[in-house]
PDB file of N, CA and C in Angstrom:
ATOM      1  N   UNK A   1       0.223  25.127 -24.473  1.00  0.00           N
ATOM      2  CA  UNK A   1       0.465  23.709 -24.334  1.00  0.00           C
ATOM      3  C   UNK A   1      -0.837  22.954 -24.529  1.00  0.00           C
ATOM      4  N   UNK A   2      -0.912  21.860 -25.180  1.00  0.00           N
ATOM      5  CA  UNK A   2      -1.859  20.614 -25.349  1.00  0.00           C
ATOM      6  C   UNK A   2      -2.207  20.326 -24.099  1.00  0.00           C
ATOM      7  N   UNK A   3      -3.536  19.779 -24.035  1.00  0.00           N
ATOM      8  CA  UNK A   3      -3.767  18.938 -22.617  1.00  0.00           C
ATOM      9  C   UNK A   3      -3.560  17.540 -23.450  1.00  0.00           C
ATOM     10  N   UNK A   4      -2.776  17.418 -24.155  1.00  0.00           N
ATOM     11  CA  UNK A   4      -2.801  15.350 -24.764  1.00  0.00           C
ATOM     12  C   UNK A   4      -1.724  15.021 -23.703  1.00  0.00           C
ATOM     13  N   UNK A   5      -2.087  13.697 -23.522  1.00  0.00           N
ATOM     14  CA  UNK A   5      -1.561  13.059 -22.774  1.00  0.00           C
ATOM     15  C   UNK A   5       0.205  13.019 -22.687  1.00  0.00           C
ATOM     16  N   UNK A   6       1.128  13.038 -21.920  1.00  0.00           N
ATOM     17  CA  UNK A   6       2.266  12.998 -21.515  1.00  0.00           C
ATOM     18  C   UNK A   6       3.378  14.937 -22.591  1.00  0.00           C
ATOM     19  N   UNK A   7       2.096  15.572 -22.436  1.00  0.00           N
ATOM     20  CA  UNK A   7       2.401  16.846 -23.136  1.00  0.00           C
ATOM     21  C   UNK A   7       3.126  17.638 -21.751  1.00  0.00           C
ATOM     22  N   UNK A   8       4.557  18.360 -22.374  1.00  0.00           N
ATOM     23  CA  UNK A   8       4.966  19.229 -21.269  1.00  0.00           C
ATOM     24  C   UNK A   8       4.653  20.189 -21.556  1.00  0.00           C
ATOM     25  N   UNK A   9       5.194  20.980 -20.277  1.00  0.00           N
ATOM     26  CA  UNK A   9       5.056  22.172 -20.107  1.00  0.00           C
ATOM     27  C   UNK A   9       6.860  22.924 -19.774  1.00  0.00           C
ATOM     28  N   UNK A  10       6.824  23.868 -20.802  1.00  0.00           N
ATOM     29  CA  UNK A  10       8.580  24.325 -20.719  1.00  0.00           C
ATOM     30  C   UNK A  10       8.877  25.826 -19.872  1.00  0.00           C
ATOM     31  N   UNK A  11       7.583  26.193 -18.865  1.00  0.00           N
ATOM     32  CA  UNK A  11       7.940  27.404 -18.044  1.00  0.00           C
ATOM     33  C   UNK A  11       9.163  27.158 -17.296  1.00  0.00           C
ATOM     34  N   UNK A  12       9.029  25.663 -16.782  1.00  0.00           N
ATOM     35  CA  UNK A  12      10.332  25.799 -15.663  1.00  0.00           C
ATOM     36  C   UNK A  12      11.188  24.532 -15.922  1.00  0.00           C
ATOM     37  N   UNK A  13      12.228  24.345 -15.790  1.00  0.00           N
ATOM     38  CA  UNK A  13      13.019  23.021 -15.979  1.00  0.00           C
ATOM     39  C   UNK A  13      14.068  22.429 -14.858  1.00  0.00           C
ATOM     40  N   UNK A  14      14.437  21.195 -14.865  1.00  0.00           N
ATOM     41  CA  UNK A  14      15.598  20.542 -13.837  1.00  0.00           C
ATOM     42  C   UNK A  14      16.575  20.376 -14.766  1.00  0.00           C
ATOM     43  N   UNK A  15      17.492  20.795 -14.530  1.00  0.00           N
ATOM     44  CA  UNK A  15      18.843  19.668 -15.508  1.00  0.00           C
ATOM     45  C   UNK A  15      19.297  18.804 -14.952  1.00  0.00           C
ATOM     46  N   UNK A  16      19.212  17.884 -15.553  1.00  0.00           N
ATOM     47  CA  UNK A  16      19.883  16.286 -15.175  1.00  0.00           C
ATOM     48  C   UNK A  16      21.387  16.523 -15.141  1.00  0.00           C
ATOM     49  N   UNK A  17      21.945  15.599 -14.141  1.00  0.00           N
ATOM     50  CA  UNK A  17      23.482  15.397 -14.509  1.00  0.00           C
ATOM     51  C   UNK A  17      24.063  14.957 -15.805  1.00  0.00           C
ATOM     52  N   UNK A  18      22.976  13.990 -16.673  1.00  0.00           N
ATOM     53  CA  UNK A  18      23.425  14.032 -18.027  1.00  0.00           C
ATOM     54  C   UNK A  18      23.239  14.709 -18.903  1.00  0.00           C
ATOM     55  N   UNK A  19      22.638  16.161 -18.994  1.00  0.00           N
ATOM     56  CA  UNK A  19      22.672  17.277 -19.381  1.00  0.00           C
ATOM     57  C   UNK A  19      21.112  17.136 -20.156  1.00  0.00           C
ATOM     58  N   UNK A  20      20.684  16.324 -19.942  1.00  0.00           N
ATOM     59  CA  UNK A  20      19.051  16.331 -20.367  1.00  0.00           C
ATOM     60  C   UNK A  20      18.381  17.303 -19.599  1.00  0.00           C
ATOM     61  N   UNK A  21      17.741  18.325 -20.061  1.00  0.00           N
ATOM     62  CA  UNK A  21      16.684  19.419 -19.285  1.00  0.00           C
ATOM     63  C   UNK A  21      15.416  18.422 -19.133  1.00  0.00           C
ATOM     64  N   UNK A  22      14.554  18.652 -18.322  1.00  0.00           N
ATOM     65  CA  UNK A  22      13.493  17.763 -17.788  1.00  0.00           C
ATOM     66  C   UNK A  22      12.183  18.741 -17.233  1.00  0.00           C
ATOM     67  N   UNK A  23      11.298  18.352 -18.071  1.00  0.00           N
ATOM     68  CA  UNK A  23       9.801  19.722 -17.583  1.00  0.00           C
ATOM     69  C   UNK A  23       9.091  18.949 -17.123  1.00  0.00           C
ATOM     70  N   UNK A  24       8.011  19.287 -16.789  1.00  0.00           N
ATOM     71  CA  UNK A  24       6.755  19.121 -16.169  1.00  0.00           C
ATOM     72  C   UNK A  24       5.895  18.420 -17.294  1.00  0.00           C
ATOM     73  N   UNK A  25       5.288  17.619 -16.848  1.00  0.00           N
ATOM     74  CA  UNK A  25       4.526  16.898 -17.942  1.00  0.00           C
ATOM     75  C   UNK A  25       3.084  16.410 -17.739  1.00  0.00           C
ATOM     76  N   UNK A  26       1.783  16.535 -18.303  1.00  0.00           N
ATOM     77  CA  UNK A  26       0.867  15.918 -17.582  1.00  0.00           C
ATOM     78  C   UNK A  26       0.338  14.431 -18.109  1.00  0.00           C
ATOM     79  N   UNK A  27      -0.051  13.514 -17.374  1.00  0.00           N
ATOM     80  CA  UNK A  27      -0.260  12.211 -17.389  1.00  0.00           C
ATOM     81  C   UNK A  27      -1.645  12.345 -17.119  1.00  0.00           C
ATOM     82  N   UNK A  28      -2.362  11.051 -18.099  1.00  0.00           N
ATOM     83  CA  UNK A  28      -3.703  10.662 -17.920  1.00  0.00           C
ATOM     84  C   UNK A  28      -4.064   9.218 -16.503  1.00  0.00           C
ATOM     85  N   UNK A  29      -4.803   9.762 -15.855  1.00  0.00           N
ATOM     86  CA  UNK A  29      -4.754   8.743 -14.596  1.00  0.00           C
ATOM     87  C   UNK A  29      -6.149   7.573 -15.494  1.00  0.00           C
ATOM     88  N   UNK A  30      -5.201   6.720 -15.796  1.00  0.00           N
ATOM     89  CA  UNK A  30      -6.098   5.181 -16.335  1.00  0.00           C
ATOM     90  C   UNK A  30      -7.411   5.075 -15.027  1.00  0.00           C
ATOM     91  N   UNK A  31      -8.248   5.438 -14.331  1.00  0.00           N
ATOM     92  CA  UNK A  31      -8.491   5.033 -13.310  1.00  0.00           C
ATOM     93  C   UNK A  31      -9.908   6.490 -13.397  1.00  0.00           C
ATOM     94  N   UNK A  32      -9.544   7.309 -13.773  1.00  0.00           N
ATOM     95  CA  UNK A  32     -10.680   8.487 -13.880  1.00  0.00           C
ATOM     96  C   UNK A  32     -10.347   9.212 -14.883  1.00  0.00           C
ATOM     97  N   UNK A  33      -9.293   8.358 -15.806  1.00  0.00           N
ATOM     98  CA  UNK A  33      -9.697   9.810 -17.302  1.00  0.00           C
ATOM     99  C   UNK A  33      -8.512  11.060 -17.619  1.00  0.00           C
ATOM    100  N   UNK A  34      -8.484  11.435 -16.068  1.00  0.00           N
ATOM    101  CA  UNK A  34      -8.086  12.922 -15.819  1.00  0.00           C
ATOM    102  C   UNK A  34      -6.703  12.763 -16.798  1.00  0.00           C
ATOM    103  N   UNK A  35      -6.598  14.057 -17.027  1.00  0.00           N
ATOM    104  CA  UNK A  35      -5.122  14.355 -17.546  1.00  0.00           C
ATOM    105  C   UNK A  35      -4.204  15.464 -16.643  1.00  0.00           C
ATOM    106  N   UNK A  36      -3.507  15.134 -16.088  1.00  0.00           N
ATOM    107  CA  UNK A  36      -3.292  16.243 -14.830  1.00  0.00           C
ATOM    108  C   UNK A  36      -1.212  16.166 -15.072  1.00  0.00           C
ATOM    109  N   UNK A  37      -1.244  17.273 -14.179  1.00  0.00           N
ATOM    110  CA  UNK A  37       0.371  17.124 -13.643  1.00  0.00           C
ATOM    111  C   UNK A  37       0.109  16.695 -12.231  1.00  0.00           C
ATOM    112  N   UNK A  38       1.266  15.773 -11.617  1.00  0.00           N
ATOM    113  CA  UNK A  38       1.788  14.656 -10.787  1.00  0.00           C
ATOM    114  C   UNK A  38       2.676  15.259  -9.699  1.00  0.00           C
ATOM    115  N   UNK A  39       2.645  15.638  -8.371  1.00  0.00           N
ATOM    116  CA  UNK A  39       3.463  16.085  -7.309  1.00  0.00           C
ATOM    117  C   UNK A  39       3.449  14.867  -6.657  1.00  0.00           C
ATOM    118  N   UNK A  40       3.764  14.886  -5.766  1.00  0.00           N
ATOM    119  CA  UNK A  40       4.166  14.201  -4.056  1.00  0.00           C
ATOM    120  C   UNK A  40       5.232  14.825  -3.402  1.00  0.00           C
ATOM    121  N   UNK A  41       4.824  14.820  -2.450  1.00  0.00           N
ATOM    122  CA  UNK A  41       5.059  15.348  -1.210  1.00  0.00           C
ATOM    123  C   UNK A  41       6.587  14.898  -0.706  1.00  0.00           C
ATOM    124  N   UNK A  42       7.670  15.723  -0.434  1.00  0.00           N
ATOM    125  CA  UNK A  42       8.901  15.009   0.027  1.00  0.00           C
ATOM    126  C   UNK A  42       8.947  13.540   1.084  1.00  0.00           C
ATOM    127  N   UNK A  43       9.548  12.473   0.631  1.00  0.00           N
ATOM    128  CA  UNK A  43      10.011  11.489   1.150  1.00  0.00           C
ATOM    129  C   UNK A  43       8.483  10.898   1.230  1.00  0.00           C
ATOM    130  N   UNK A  44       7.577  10.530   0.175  1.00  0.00           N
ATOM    131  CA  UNK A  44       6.403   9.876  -0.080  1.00  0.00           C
ATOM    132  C   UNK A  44       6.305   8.741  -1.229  1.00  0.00           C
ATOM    133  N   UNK A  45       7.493   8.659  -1.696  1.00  0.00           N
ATOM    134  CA  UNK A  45       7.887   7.689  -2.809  1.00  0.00           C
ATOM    135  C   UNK A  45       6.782   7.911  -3.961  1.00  0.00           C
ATOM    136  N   UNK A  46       7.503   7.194  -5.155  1.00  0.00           N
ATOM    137  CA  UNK A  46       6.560   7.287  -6.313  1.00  0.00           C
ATOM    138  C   UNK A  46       5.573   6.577  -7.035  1.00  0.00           C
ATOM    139  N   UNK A  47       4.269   5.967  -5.628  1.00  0.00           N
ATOM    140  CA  UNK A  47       3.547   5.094  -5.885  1.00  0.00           C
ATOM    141  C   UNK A  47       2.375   6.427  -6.407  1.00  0.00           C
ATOM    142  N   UNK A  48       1.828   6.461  -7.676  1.00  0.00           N
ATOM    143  CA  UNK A  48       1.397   6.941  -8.303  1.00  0.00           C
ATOM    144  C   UNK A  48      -0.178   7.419  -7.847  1.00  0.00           C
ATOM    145  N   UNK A  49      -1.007   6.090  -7.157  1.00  0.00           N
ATOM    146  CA  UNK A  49      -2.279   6.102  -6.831  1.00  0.00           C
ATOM    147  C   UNK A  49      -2.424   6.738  -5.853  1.00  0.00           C
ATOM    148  N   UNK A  50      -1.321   6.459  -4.528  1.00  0.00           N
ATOM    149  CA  UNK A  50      -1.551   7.275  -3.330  1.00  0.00           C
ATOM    150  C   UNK A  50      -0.661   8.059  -2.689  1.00  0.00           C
ATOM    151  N   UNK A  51       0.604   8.627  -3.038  1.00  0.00           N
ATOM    152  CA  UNK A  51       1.335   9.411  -2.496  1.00  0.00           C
ATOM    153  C   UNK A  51       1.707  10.862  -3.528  1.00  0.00           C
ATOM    154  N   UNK A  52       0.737  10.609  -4.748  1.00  0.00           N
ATOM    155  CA  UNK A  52       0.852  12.052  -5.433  1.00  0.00           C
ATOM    156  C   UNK A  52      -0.438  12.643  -5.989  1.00  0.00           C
ATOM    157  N   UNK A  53      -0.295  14.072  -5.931  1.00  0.00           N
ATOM    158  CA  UNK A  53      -1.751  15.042  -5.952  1.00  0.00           C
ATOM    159  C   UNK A  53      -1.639  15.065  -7.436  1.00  0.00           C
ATOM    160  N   UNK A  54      -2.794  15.106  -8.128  1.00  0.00           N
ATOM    161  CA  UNK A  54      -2.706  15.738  -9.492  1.00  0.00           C
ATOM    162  C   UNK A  54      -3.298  17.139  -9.953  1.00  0.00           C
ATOM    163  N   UNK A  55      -2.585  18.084 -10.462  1.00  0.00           N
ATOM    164  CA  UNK A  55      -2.917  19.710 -10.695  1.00  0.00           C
ATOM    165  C   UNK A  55      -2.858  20.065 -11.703  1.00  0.00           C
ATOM    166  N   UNK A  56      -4.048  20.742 -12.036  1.00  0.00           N
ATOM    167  CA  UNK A  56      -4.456  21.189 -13.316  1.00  0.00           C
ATOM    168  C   UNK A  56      -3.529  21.931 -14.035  1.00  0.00           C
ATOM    169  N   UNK A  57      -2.680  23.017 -13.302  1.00  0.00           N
ATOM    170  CA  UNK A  57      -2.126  24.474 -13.298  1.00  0.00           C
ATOM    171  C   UNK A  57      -0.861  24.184 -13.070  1.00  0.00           C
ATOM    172  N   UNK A  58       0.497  24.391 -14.305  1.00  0.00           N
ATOM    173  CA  UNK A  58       1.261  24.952 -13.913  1.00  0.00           C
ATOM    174  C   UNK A  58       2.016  25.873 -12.814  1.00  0.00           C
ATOM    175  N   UNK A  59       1.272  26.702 -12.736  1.00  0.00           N
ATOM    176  CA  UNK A  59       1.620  27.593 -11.764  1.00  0.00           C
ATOM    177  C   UNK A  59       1.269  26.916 -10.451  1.00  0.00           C
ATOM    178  N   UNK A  60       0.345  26.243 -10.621  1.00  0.00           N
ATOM    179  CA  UNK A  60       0.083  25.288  -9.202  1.00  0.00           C
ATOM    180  C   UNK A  60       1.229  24.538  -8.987  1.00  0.00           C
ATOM    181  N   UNK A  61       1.848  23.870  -9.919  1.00  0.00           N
ATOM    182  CA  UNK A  61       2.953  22.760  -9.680  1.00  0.00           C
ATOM    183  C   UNK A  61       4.360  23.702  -9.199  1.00  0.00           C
ATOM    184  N   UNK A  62       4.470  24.762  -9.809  1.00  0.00           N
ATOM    185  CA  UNK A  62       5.652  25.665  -9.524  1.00  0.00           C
ATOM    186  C   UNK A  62       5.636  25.743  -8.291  1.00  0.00           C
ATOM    187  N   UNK A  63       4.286  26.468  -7.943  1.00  0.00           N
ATOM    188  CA  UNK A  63       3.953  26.652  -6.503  1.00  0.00           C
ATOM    189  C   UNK A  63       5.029  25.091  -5.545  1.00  0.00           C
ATOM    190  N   UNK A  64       4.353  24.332  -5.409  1.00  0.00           N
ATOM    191  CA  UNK A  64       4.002  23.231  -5.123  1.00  0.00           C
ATOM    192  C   UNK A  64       5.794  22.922  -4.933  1.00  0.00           C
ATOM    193  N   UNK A  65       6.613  22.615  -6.184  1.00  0.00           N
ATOM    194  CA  UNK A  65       7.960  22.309  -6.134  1.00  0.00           C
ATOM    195  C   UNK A  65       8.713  23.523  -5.822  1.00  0.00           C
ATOM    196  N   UNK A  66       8.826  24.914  -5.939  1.00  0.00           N
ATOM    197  CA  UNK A  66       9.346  25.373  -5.401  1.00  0.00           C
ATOM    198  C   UNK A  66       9.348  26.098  -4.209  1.00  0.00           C
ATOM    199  N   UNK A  67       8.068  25.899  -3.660  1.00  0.00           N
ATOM    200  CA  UNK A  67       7.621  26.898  -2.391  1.00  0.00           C
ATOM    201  C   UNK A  67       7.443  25.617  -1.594  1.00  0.00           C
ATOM    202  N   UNK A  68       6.754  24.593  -1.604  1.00  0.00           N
ATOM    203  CA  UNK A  68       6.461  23.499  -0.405  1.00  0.00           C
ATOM    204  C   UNK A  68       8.056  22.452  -0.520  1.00  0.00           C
ATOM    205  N   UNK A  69       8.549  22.403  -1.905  1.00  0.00           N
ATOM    206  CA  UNK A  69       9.457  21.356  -1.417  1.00  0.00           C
ATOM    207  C   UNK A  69       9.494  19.721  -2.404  1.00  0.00           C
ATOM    208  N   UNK A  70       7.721  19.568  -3.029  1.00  0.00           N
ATOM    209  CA  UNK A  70       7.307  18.896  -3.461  1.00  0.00           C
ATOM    210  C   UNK A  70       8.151  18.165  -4.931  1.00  0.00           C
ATOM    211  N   UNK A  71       8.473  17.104  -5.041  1.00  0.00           N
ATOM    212  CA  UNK A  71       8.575  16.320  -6.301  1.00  0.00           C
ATOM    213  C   UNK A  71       7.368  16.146  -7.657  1.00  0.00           C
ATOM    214  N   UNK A  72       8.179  16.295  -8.359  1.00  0.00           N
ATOM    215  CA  UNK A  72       7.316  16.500 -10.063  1.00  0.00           C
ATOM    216  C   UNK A  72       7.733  15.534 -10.674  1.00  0.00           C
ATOM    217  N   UNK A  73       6.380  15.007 -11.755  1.00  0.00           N
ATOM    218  CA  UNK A  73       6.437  14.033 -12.532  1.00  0.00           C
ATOM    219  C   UNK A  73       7.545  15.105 -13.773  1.00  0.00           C
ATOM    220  N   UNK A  74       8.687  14.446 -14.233  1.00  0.00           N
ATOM    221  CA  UNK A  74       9.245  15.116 -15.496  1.00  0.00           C
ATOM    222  C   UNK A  74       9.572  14.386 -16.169  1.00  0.00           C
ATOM    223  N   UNK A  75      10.130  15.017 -17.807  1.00  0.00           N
ATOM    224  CA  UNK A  75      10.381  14.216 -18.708  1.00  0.00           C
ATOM    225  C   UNK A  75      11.220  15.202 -19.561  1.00  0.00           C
ATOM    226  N   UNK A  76      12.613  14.579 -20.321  1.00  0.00           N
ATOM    227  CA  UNK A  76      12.705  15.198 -21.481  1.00  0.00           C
ATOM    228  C   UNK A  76      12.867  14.672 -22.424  1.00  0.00           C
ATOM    229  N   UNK A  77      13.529  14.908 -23.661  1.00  0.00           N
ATOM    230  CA  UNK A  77      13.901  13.868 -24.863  1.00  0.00           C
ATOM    231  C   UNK A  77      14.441  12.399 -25.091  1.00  0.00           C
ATOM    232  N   UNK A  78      15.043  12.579 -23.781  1.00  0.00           N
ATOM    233  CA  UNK A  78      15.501  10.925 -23.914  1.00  0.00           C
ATOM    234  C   UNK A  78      14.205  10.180 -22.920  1.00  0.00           C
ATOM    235  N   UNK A  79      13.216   9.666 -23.188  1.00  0.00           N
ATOM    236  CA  UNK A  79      12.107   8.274 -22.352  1.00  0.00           C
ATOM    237  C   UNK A  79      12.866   7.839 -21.159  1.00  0.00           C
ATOM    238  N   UNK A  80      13.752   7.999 -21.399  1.00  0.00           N
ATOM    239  CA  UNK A  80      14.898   7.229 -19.832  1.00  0.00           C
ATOM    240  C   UNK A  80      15.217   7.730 -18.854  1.00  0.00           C
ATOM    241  N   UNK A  81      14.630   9.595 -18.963  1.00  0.00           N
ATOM    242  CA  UNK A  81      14.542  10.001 -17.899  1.00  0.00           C
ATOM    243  C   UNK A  81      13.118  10.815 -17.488  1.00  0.00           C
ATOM    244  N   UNK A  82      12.501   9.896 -17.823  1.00  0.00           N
ATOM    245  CA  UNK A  82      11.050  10.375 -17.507  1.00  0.00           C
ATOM    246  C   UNK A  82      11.331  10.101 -16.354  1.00  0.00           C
ATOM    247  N   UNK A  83      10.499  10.602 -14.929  1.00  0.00           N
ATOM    248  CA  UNK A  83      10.216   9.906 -13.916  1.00  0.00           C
ATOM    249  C   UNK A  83       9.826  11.195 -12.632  1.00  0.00           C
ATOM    250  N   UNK A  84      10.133  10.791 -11.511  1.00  0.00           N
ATOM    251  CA  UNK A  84       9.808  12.041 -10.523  1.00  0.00           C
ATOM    252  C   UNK A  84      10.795  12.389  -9.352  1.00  0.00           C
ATOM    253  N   UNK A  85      11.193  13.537  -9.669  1.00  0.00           N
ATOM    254  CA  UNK A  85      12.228  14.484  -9.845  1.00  0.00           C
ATOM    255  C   UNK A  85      11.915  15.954  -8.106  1.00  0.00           C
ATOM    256  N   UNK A  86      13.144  16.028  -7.593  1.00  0.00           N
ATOM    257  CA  UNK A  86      12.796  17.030  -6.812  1.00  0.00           C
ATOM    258  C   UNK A  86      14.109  18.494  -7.155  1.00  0.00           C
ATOM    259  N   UNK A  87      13.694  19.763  -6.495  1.00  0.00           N
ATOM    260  CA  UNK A  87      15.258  20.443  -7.325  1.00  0.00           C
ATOM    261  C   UNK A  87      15.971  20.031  -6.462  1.00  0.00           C
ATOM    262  N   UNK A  88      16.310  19.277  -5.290  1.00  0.00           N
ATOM    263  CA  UNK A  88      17.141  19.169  -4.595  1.00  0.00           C
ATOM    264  C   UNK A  88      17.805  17.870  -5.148  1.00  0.00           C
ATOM    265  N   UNK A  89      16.878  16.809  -6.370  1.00  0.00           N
ATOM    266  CA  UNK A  89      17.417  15.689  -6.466  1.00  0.00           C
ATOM    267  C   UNK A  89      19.071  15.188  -6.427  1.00  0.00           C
ATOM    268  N   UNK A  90      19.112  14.292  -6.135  1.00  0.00           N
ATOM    269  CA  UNK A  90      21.162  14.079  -6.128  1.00  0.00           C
ATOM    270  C   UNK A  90      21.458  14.071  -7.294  1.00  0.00           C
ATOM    271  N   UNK A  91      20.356  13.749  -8.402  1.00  0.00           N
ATOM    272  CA  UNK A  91      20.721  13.496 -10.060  1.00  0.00           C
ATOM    273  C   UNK A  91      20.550  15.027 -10.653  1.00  0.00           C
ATOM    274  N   UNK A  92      19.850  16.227 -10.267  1.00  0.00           N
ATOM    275  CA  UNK A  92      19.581  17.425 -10.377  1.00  0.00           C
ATOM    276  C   UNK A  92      20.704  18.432 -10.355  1.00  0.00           C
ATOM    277  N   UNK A  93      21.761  19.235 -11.458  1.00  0.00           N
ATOM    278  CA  UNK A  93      22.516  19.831 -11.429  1.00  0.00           C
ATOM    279  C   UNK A  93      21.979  21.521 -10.750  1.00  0.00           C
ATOM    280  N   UNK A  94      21.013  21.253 -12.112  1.00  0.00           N
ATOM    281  CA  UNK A  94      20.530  23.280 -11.683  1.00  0.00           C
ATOM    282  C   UNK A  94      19.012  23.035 -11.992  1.00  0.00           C
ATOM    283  N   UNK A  95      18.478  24.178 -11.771  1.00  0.00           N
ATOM    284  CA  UNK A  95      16.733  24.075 -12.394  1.00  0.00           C
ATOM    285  C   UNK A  95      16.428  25.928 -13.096  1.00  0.00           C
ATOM    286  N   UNK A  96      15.681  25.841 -13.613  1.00  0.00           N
ATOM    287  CA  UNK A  96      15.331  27.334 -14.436  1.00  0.00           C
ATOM    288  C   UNK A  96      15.162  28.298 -13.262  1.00  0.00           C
ATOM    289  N   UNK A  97      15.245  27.771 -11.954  1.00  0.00           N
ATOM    290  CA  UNK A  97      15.246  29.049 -10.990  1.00  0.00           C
ATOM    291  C   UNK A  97      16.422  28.907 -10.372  1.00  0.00           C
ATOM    292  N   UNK A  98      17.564  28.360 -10.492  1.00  0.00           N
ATOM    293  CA  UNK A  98      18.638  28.458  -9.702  1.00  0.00           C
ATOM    294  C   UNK A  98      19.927  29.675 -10.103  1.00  0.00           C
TER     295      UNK A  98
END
């Protein structure tokens, strides 16, 4: 995978109820440069600056959403469902580990 900006990553996926699959994606933080992937912490909402960690590592984010619980920045083909996503979401059918 690219580190360019809003590049996914297809190890693990959510399926949307509208049958859009949705990965992990990393975002450049306007503010320091970084190009990272995007967690927060359950029930921390999706204010970008202060309620989510940014991680270098895949495997960090896996970690992160499937072992702590944590919400992921995702995205798939349709722009309309970019956004941040948990596997428990109510919009979340299945995920690549279910």
């Amino acid at each position: 995978m690219s580190k360019a900006t809003n590049s996914y990553d297809t190890r693990f996926w959510f399926e949307h109820e509208s049958g859009q699959r949705l990965y992990p994606y990393r975002l450049k933080n306007r503010d320091t440069g970084r190009v990272a992937f995007r967690v927060a912490k359950p029930g921390t909402g999706a204010n970008r600056k202060v309620n989510q960690v940014e991680l270098d590592h895949v495997e960090d984010v896996f970690r992160h959403v499937f072992s702590l619980g944590y919400s992921v920045r995702m995205r798939g083909d349709d722009p309309k469902f970019n956004g941040l996503y948990s596997q428990d979401g109510y919009s979340i059918v299945r995920t690549s580990e279910s």
